[in-house]
N, C-alpha and C. Protein backbone atom coordinates (compact mmCIF):
# COMPACT_ATOMS: atom_id res chain seq x y z
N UNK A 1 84.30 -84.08 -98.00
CA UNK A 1 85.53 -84.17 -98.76
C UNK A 1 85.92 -85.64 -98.92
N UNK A 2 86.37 -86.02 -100.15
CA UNK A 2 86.74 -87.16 -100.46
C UNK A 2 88.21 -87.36 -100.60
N UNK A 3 89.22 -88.16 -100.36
CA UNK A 3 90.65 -87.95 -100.46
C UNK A 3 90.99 -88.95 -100.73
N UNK A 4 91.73 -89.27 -101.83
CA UNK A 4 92.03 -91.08 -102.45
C UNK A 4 93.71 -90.98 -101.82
N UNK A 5 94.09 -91.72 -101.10
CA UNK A 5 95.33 -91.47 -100.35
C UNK A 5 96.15 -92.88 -101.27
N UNK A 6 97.54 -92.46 -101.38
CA UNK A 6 98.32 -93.47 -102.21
C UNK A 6 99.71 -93.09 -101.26
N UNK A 7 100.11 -93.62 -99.99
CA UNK A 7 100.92 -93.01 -98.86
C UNK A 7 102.15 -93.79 -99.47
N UNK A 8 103.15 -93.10 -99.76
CA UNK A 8 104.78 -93.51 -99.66
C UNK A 8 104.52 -94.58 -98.59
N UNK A 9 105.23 -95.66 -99.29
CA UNK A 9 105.88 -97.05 -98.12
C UNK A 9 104.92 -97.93 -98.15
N UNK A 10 103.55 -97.65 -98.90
CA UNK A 10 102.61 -98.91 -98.50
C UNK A 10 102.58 -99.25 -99.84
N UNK A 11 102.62 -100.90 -99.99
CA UNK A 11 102.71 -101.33 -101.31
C UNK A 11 101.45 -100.97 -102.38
N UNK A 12 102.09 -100.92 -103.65
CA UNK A 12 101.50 -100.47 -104.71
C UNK A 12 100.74 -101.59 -105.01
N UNK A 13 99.43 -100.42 -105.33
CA UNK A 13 98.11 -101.22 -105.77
C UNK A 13 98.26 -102.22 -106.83
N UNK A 14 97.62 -103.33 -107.09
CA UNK A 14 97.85 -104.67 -107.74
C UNK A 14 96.60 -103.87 -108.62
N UNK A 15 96.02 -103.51 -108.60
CA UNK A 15 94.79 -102.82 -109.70
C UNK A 15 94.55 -101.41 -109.51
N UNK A 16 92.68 -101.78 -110.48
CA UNK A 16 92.67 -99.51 -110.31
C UNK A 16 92.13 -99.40 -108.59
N UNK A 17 92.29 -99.29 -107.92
CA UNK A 17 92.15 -98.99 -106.38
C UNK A 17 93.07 -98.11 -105.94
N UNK A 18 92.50 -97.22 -105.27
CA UNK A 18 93.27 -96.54 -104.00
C UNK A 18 93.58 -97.56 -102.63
N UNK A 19 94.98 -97.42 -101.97
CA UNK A 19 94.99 -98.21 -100.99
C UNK A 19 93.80 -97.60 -99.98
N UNK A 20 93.75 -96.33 -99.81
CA UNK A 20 92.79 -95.56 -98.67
C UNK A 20 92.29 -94.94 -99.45
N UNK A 21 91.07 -94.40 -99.16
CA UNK A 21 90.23 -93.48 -99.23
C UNK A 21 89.27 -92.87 -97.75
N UNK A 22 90.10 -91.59 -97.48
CA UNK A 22 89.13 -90.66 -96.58
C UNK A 22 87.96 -89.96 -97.27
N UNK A 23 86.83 -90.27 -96.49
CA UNK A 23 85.64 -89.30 -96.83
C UNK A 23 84.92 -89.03 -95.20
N UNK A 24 84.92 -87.32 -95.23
CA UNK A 24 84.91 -87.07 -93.49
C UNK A 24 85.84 -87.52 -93.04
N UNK A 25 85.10 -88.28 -91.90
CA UNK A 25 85.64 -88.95 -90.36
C UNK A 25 86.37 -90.34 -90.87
N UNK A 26 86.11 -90.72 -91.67
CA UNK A 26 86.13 -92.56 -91.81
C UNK A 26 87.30 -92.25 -93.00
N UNK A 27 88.01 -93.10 -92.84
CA UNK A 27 89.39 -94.12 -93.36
C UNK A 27 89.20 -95.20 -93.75
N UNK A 28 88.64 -95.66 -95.29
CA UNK A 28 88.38 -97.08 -95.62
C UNK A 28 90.07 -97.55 -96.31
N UNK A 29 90.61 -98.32 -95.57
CA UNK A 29 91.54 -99.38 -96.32
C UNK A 29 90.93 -100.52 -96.85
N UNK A 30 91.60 -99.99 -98.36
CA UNK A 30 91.77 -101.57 -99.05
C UNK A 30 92.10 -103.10 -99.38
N UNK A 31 91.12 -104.31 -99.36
CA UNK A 31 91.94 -105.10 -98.89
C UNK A 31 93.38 -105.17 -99.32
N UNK A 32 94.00 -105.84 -98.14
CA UNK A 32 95.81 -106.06 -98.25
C UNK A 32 95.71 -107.35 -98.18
N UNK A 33 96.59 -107.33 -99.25
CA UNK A 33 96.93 -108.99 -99.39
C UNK A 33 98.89 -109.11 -98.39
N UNK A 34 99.26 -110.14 -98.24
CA UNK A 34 100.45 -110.34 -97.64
C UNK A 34 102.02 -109.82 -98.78
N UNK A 35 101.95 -108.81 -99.29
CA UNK A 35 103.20 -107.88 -100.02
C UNK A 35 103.58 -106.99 -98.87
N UNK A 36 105.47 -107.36 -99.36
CA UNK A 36 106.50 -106.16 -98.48
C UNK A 36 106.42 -105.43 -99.24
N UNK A 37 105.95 -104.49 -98.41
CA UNK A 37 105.72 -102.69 -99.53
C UNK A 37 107.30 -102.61 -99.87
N UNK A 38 108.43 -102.87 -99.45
CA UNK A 38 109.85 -102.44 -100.08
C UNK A 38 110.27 -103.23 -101.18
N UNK A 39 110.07 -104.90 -101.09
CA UNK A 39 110.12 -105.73 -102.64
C UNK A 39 109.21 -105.73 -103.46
N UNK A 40 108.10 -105.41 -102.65
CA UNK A 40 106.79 -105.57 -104.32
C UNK A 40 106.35 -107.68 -103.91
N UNK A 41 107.48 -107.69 -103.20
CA UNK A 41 106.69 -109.54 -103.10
C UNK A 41 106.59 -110.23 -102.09
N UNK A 42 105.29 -110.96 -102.67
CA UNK A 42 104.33 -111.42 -101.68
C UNK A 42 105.12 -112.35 -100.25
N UNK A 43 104.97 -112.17 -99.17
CA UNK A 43 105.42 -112.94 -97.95
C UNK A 43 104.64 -114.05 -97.68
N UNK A 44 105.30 -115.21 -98.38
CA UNK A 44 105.00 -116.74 -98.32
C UNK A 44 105.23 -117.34 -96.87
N UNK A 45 104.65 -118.36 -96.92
CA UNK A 45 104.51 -118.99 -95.49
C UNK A 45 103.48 -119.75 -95.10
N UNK A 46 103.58 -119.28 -93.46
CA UNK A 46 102.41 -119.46 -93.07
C UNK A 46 100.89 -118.79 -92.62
N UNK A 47 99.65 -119.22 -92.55
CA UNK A 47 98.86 -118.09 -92.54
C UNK A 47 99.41 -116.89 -91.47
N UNK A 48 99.97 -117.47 -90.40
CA UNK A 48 100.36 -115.94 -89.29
C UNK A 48 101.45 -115.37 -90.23
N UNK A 49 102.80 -115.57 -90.87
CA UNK A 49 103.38 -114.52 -91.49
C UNK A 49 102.54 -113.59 -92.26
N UNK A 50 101.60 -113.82 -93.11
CA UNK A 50 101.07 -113.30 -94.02
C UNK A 50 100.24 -112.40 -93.17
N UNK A 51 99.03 -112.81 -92.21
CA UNK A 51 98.46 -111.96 -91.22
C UNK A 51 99.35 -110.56 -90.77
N UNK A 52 100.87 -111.06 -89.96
CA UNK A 52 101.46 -110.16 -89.80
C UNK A 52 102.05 -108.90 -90.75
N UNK A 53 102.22 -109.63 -91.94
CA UNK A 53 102.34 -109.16 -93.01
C UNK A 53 101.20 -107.54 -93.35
N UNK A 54 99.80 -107.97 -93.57
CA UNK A 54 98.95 -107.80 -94.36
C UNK A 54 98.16 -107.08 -92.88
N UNK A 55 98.38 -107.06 -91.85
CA UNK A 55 98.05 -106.09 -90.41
C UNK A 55 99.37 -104.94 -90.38
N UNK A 56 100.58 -105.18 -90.70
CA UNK A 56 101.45 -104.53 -90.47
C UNK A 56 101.25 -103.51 -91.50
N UNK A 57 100.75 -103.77 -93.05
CA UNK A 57 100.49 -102.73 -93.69
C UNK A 57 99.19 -101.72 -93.72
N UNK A 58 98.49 -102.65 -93.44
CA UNK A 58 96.77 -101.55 -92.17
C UNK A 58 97.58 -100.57 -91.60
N UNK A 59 98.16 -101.32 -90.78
CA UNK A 59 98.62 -100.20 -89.49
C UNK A 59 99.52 -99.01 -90.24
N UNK A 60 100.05 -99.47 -91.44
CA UNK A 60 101.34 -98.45 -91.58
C UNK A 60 100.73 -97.48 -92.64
N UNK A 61 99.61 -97.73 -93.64
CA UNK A 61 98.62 -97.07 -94.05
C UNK A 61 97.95 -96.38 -93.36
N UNK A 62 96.88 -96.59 -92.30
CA UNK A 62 96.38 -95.55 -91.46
C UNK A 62 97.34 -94.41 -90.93
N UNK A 63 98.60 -94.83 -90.06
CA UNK A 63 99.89 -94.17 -90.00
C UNK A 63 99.58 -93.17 -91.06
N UNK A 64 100.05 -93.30 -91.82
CA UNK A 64 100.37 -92.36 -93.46
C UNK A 64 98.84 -91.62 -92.94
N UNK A 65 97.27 -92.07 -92.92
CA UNK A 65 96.45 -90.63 -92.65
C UNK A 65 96.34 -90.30 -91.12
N UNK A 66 97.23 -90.54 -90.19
CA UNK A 66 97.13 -89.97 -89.17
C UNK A 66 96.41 -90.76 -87.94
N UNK A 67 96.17 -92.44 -88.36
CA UNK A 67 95.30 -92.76 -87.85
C UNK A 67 96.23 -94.13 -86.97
N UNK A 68 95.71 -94.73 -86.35
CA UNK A 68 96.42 -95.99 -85.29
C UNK A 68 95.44 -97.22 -85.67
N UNK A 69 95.43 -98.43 -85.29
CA UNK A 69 94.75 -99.48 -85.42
C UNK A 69 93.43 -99.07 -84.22
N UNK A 70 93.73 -98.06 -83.32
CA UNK A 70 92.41 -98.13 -82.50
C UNK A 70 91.66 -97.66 -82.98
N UNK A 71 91.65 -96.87 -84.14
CA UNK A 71 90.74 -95.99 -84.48
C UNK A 71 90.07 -97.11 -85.30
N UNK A 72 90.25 -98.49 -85.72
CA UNK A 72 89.39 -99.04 -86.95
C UNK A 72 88.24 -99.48 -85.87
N UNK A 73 87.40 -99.66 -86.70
CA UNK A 73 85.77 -100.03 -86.43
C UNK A 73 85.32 -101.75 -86.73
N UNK A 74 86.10 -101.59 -87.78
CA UNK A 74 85.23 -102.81 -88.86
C UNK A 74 86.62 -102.95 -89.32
N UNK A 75 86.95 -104.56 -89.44
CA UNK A 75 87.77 -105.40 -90.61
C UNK A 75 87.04 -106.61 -91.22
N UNK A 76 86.73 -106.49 -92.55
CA UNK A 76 86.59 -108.26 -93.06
C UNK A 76 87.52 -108.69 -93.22
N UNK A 77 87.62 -109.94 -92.91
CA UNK A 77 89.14 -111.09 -93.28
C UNK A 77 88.49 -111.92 -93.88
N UNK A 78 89.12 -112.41 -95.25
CA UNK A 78 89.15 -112.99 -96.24
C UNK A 78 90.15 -114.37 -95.86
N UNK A 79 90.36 -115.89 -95.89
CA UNK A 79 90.68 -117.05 -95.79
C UNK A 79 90.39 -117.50 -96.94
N UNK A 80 91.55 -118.31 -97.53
CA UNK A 80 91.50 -119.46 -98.58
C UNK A 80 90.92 -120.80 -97.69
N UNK A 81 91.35 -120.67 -96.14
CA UNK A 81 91.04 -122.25 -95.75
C UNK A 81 90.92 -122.13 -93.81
N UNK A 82 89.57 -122.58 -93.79
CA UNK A 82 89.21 -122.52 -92.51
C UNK A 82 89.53 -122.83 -91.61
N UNK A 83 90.48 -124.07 -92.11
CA UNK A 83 91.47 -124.15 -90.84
C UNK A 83 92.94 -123.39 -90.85
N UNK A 84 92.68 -122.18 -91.10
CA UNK A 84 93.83 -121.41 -90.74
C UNK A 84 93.18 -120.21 -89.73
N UNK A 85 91.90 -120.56 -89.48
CA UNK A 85 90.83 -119.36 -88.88
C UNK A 85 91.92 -119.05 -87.56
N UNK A 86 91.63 -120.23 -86.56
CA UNK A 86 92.53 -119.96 -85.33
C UNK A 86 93.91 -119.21 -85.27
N UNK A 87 94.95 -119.52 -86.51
CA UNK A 87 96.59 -119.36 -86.33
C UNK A 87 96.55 -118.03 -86.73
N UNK A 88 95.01 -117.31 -87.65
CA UNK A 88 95.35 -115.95 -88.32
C UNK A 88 94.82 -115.28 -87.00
N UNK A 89 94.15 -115.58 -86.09
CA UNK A 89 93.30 -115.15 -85.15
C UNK A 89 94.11 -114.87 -84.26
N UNK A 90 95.05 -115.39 -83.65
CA UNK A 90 96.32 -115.25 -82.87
C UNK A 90 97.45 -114.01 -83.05
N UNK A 91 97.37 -113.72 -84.34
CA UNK A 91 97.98 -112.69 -84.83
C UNK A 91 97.13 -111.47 -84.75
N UNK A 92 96.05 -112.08 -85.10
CA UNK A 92 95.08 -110.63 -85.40
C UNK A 92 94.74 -110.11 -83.99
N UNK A 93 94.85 -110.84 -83.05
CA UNK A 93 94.67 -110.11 -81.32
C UNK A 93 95.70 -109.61 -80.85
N UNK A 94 97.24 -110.42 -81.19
CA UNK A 94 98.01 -109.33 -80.64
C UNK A 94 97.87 -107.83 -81.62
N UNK A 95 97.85 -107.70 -82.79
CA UNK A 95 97.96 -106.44 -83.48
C UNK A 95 96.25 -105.30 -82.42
N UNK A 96 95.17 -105.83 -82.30
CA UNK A 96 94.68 -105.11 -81.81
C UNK A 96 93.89 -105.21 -80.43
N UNK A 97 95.03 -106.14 -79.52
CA UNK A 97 94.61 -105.99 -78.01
C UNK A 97 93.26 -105.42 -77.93
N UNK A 98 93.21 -104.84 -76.50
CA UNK A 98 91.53 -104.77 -76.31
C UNK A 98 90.78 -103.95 -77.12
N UNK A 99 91.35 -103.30 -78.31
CA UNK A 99 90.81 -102.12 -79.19
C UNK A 99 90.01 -103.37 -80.18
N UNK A 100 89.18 -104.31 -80.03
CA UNK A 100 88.63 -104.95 -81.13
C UNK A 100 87.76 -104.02 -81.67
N UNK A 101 87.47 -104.06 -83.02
CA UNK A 101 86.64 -104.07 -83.86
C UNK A 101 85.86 -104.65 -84.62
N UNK A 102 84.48 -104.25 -84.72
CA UNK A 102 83.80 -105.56 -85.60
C UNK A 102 84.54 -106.23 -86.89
N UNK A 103 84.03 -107.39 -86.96
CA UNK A 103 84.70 -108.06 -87.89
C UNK A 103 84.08 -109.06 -88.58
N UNK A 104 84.31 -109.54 -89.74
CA UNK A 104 83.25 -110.48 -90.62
C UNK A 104 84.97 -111.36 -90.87
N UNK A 105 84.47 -112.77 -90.87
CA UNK A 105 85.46 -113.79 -91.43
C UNK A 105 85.01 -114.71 -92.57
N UNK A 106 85.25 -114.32 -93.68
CA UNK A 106 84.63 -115.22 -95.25
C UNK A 106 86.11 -116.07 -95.79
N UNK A 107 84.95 -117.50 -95.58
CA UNK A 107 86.12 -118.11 -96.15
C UNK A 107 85.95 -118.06 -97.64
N UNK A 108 87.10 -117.84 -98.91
CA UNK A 108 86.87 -117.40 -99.67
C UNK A 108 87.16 -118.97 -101.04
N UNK A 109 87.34 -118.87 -102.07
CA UNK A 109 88.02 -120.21 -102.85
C UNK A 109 89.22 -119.72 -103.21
N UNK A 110 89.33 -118.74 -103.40
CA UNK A 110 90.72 -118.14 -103.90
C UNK A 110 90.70 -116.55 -103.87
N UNK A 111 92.49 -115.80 -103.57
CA UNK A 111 92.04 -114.50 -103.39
C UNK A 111 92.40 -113.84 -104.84
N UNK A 112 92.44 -112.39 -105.07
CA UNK A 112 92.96 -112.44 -105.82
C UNK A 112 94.35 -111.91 -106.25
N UNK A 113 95.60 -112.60 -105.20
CA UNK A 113 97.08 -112.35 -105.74
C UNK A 113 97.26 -114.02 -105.56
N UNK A 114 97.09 -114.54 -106.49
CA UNK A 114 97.32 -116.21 -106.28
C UNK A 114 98.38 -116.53 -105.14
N UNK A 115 98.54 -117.40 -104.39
CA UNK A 115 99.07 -118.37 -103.66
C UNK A 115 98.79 -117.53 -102.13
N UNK A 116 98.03 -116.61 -102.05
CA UNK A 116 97.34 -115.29 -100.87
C UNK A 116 97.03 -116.17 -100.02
N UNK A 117 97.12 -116.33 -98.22
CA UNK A 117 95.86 -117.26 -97.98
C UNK A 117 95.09 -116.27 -97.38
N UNK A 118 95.86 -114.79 -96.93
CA UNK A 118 94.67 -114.35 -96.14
C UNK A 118 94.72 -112.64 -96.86
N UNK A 119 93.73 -112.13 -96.48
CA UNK A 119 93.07 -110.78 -97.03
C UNK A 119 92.49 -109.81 -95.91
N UNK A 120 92.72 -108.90 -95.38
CA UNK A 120 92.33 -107.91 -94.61
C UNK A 120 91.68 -106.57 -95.24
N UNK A 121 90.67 -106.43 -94.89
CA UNK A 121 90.39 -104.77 -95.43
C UNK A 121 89.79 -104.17 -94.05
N UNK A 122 89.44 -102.79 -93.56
CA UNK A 122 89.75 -101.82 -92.86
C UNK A 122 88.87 -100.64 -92.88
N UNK A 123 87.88 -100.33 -91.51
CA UNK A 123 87.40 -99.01 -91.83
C UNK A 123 87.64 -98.41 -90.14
N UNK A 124 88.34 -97.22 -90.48
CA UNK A 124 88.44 -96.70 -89.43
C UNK A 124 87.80 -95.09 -88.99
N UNK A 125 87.27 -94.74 -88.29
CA UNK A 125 87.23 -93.51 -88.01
C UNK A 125 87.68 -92.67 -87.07
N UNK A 126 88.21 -91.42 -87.46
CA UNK A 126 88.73 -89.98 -86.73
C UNK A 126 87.99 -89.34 -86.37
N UNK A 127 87.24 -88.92 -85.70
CA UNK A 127 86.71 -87.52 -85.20
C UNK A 127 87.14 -86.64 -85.39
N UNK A 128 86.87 -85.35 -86.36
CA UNK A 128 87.62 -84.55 -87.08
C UNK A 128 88.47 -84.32 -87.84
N UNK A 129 89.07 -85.67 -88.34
CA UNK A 129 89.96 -85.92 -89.21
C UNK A 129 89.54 -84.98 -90.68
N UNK A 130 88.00 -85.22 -91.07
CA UNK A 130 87.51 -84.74 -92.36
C UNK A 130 87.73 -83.32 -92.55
N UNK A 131 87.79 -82.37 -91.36
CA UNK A 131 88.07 -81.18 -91.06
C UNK A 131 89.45 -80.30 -91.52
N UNK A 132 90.51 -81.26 -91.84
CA UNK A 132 91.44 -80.89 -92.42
C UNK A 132 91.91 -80.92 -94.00
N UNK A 133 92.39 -79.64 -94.23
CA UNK A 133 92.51 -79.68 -95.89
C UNK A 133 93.79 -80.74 -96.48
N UNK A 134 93.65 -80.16 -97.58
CA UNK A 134 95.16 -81.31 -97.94
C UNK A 134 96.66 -80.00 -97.81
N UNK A 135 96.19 -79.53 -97.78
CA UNK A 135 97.65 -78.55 -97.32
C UNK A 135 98.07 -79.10 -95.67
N UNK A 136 97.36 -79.93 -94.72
CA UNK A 136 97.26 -80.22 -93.55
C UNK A 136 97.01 -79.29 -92.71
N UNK A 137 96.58 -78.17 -92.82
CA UNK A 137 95.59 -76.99 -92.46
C UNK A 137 94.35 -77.55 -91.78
N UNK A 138 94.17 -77.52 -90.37
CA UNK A 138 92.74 -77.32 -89.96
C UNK A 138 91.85 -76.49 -90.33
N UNK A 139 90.59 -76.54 -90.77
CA UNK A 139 89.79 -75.22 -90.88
C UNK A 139 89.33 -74.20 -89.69
């Protein structure tokens, strides 16, 4: 089963993308750029606001399918500038204490919601999650 999830409270897609998509077990989030899902606009700053930013909506997306930050596997993080590697890195450990997950870090030239510096995307898996219909019915 495939399920394109568009969860109340997580900001609206900037293109044609689903924020999530469940297929089975696995929960792929889309990258998040640094937007307050309640204004629609982007949280300027520094690279850790935006981190916190753009982790806080991971987390509140999985939330919406039932899922926690322990359950992710894999995040790529996306950087405009390598020396922000360390200050986004600081953020990104408190959000997932000893639950790490693999992770790829590309520094990028530009993202694409201009003045972005950082980008998160997300794959998590449930064990049995795929098992449930969309009525929220177990089989």
């Amino acid at each position: 089963m495939i399920e394109r999830i568009h969860p109340a409270g997580a900001p609206a897609p900037r293109g044609p993308y689903s924020p999530a998509v469940r297929a089975g077990d696995t929960i792929y989030v889309s990258g998040q750029v640094p937007v307050n899902p309640v204004t629609g606009e982007m949280v300027t700053g520094d690279v850790q606001a935006e981190t916190r930013q753009v982790l806080t909506n991971i987390r509140d997306i999985l939330a919406s399918c039932g899922g926690t930050l322990a359950d992710v596997v894999r995040c790529t993080v996306y950087l405009t500038d390598a020396a922000d590697f360390i200050a986004m890195n600081e953020v990104y450990a408190q959000f997932f204490g000893e639950t790490k997950p693999a992770r790829t870090t590309i520094v990028a030239a530009a993202l694409p919601v201009p003045g972005a510096k950082v980008e998160i995307d997300a794959i998590a898996f449930q064990p049995g999650a795929g098992e449930i219909f969309h009525d929220g019915n177990a089989k």
